[in-house]
C-alpha atoms as a PDB file:
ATOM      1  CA  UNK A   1     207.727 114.147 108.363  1.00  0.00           C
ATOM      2  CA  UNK A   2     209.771 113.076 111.166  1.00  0.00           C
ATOM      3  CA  UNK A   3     210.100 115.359 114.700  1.00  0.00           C
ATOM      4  CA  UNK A   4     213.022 116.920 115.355  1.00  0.00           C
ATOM      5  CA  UNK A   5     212.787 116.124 118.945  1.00  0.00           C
ATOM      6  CA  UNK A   6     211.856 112.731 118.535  1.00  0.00           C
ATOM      7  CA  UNK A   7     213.218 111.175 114.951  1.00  0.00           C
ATOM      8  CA  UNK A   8     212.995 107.778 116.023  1.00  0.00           C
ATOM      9  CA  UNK A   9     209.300 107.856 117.841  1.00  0.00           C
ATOM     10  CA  UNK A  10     206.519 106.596 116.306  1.00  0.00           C
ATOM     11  CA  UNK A  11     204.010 105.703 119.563  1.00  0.00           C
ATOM     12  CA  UNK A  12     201.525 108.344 121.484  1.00  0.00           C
ATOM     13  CA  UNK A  13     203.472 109.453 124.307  1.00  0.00           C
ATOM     14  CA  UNK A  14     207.149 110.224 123.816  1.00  0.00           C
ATOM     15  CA  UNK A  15     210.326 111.641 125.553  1.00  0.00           C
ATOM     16  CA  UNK A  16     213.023 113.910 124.807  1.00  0.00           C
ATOM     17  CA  UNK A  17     215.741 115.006 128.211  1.00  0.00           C
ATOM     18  CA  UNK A  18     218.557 117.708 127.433  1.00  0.00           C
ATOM     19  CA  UNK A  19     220.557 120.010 128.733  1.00  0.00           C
ATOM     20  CA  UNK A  20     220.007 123.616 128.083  1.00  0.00           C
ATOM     21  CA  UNK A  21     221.338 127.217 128.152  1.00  0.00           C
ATOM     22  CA  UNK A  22     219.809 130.661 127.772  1.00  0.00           C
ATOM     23  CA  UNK A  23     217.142 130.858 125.379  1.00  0.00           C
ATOM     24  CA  UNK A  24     216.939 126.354 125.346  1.00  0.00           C
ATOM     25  CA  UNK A  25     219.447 126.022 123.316  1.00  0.00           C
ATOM     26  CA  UNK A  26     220.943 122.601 123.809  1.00  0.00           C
ATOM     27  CA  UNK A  27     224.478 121.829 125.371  1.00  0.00           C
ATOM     28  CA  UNK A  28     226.589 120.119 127.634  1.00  0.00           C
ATOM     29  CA  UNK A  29     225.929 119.860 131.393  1.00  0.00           C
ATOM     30  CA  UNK A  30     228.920 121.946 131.923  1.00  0.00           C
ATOM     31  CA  UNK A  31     227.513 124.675 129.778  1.00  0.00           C
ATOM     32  CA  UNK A  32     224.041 124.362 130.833  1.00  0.00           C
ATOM     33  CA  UNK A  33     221.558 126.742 133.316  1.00  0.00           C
ATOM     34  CA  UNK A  34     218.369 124.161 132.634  1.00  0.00           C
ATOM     35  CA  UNK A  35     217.429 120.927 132.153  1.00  0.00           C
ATOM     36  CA  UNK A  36     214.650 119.826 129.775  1.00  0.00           C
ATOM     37  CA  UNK A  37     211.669 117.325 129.661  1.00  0.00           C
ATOM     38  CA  UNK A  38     209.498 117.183 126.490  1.00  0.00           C
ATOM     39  CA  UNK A  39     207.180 115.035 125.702  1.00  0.00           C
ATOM     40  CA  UNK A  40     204.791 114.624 122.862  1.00  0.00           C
ATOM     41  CA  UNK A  41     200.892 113.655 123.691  1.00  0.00           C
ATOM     42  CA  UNK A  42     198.689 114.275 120.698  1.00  0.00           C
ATOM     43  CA  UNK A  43     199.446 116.499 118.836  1.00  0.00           C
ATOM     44  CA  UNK A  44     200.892 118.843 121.389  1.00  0.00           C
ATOM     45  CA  UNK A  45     204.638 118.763 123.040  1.00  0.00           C
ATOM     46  CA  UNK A  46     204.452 119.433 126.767  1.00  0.00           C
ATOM     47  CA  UNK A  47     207.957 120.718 128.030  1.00  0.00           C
ATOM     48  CA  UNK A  48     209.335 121.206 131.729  1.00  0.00           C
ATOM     49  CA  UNK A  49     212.461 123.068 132.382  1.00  0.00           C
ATOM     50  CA  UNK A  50     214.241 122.859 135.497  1.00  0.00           C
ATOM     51  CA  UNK A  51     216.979 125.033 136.945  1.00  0.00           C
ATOM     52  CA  UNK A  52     220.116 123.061 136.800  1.00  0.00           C
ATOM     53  CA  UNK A  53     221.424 123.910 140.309  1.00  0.00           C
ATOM     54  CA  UNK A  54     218.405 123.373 142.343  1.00  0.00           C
ATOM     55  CA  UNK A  55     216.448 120.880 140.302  1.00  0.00           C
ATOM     56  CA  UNK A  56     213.219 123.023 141.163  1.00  0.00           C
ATOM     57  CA  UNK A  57     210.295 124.112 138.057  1.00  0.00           C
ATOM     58  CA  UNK A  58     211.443 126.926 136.308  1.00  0.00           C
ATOM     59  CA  UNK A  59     209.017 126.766 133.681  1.00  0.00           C
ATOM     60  CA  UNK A  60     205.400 124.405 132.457  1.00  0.00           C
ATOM     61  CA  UNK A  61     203.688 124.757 129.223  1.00  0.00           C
ATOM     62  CA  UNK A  62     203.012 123.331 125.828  1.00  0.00           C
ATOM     63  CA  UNK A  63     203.794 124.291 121.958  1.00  0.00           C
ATOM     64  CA  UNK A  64     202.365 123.310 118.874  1.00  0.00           C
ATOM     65  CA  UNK A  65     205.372 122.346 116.745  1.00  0.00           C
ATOM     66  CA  UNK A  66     207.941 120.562 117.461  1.00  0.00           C
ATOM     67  CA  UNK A  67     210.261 123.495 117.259  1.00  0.00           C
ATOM     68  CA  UNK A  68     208.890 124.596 120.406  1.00  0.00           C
ATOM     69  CA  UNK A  69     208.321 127.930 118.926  1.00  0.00           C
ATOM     70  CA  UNK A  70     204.271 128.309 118.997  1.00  0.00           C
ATOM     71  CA  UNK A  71     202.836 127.888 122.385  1.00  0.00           C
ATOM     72  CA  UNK A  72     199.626 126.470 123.252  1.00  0.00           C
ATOM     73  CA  UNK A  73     198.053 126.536 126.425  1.00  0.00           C
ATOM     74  CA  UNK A  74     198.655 127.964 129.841  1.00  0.00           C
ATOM     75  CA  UNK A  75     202.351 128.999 130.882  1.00  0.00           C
ATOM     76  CA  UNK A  76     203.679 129.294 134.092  1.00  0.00           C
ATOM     77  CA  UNK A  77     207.573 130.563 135.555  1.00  0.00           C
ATOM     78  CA  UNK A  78     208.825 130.478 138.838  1.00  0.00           C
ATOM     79  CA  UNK A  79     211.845 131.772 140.553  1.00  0.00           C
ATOM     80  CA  UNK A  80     214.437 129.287 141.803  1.00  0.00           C
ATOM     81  CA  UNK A  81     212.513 129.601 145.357  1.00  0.00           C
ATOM     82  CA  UNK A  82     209.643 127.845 143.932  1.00  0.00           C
ATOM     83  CA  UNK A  83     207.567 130.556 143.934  1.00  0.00           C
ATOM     84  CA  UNK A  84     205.586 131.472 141.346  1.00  0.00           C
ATOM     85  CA  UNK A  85     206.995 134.597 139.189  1.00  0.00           C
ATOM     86  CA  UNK A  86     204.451 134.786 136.096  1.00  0.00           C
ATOM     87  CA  UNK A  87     201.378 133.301 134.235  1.00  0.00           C
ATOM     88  CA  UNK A  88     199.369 133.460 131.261  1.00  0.00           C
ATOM     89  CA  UNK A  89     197.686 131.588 128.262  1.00  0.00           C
ATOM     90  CA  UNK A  90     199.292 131.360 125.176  1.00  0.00           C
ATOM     91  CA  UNK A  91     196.308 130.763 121.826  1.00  0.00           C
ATOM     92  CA  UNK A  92     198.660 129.861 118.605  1.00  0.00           C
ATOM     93  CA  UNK A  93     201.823 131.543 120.173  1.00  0.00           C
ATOM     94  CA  UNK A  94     199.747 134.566 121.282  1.00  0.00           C
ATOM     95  CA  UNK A  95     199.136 135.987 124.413  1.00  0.00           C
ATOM     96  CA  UNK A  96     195.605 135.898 125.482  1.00  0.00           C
ATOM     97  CA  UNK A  97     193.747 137.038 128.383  1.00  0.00           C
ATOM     98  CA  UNK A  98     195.146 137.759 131.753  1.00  0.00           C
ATOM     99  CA  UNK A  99     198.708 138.086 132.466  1.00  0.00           C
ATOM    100  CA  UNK A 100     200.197 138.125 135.901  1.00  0.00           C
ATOM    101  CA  UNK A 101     203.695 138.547 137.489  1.00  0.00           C
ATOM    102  CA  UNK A 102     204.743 138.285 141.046  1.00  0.00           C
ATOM    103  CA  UNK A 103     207.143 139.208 143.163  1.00  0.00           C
ATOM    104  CA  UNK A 104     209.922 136.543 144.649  1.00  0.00           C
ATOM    105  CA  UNK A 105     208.041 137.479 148.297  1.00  0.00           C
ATOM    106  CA  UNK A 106     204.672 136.766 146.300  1.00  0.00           C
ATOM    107  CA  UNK A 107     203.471 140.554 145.765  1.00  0.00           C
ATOM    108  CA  UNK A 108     201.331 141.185 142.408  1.00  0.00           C
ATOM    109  CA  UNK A 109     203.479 143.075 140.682  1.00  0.00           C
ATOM    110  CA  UNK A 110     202.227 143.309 137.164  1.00  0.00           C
ATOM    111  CA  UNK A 111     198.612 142.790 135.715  1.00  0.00           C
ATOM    112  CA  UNK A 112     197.405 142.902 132.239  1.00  0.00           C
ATOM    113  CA  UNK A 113     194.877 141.533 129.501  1.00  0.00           C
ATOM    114  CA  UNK A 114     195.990 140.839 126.188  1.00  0.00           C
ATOM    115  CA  UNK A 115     194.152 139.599 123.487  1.00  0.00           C
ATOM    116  CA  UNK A 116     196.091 138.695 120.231  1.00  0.00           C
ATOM    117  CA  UNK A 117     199.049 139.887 121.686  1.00  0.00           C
ATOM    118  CA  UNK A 118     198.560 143.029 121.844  1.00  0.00           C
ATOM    119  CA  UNK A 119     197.526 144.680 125.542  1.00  0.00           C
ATOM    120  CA  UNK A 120     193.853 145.156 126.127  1.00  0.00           C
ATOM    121  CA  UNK A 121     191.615 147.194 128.160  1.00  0.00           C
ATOM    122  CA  UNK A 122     193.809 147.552 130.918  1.00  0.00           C
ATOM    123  CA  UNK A 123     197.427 147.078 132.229  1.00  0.00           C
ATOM    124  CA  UNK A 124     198.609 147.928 135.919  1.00  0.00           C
ATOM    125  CA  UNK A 125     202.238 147.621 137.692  1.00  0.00           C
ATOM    126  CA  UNK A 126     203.551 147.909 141.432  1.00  0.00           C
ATOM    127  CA  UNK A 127     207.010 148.217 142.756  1.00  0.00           C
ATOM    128  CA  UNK A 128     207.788 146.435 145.733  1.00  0.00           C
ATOM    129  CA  UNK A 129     205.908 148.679 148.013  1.00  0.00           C
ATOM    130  CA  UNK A 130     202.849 148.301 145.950  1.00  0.00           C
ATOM    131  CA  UNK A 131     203.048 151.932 144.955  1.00  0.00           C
ATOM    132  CA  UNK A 132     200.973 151.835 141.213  1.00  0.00           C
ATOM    133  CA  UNK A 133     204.295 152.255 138.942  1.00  0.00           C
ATOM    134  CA  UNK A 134     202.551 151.765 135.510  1.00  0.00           C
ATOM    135  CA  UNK A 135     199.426 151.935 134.113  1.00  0.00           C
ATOM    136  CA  UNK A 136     197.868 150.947 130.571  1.00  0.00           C
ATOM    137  CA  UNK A 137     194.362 151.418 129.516  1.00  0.00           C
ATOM    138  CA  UNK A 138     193.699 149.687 125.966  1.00  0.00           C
ATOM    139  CA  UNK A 139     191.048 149.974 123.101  1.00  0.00           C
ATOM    140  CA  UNK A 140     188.131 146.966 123.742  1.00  0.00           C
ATOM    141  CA  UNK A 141     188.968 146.118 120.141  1.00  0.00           C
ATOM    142  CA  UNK A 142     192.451 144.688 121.035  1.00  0.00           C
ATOM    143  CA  UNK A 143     194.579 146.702 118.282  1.00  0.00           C
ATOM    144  CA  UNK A 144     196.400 148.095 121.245  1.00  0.00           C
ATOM    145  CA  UNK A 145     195.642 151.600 120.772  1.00  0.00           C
ATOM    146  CA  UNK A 146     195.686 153.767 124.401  1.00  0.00           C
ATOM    147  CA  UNK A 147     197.328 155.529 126.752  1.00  0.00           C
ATOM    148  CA  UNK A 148     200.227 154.435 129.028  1.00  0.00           C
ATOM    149  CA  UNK A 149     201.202 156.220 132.284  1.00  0.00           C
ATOM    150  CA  UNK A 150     204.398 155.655 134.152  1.00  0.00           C
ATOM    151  CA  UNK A 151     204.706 156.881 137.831  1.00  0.00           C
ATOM    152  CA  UNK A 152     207.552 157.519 140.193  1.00  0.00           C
ATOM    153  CA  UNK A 153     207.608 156.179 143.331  1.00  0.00           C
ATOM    154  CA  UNK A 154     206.223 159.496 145.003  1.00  0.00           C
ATOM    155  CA  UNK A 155     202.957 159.391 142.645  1.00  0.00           C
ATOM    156  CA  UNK A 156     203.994 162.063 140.429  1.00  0.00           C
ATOM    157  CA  UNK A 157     203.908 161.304 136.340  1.00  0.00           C
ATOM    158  CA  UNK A 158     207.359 160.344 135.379  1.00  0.00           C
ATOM    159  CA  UNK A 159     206.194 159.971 131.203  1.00  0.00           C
ATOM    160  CA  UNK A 160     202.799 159.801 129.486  1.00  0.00           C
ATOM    161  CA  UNK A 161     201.759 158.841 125.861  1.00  0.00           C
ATOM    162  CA  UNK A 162     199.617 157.266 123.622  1.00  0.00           C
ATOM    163  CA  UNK A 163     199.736 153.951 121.565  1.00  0.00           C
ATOM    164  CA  UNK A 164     198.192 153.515 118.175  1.00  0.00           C
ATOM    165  CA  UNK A 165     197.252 150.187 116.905  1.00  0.00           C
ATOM    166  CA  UNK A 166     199.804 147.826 116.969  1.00  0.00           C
ATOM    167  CA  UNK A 167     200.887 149.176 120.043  1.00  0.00           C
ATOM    168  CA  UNK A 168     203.312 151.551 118.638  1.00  0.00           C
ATOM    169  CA  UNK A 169     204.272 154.593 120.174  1.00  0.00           C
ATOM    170  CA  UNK A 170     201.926 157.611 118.936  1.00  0.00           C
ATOM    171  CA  UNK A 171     202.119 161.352 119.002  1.00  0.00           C
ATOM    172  CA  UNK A 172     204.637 163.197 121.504  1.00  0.00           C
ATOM    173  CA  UNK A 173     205.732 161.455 124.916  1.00  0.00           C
ATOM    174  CA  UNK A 174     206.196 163.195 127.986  1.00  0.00           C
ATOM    175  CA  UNK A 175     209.134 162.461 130.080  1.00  0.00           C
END
């Protein structure tokens, strides 16, 4: 079956350039926030998308299909300052191992292991001040099953609850 991306490719290393919008969609330069690259190496399509108005990385990885839908790999974001706002590794569109998100001034701000998607073992959040806003500890197993904790800035509990597998929302919360 022919790519969607590239229809008329049939060599190793191929190119596809387009305009974007919110969520990728594809559009005119008028319309659009981003600016594309993808190209196919293998079996894997590597894509680069660029804020429009600065021309700077907004955002590195690789998928699997060529719907772009299943990510492979390592992922990384950055704010339009260039610096870097998030990472992680993606395994079959999953999130896997540690996550991390930083602040435009380069503060950790979030921290958490995943494994299938689903948090695990622990999760831990800062505001700007680094004052610990959130915090997650997970079942080893990697259903998601724990206990969340959300502070205000003073330190005192602002909600508490459990998770059940699948990470859904078990029991009574505390607000």
């Amino acid at each position: 079956p022919r790519s969607t991306l590239f229809p008329y490719t049939t060599f190793c290393r191929s190119t596809a350039e387009y305009f974007s919008k919110y969520k990728f969609n594809k559009c005119k330069k008028a319309d659009a926030g981003y600016y594309r690259k993808v190209y196919k190496e293998g079996i894997l399509y590597f894509v680069k998308d660029y804020y429009l108005d600065s021309s700077s990385l907004q955002m590195s990885g690789a998928f699997s299909d060529d719907s772009l839908k299943i990510q492979e790999g390592f992922f990384y974001w950055y704010y339009s300052n260039k610096h870097l706002q998030s990472k992680g590794r993606f395994v079959h569109g999953k999130k896997m191992g540690i996550w991390k998100s930083y602040s435009e001034d380069d503060r950790l701000i979030d921290s958490t292991y995943y494994l299938n998607d689903f948090p695990y073992i622990s999760a831990r959040r800062w505001d700007p001040e680094s004052n610990l806003v959130f915090k997650g500890d997970y079942d080893k197993e990697g259903k998601g099953s724990g206990v969340e904790i959300e502070y205000y800035p003073d330190g005192k509990i602002a909600s508490y609850g459990k998770r059940s597998a699948g990470h859904m929302r078990d029991s009574i919360w505390t607000f």
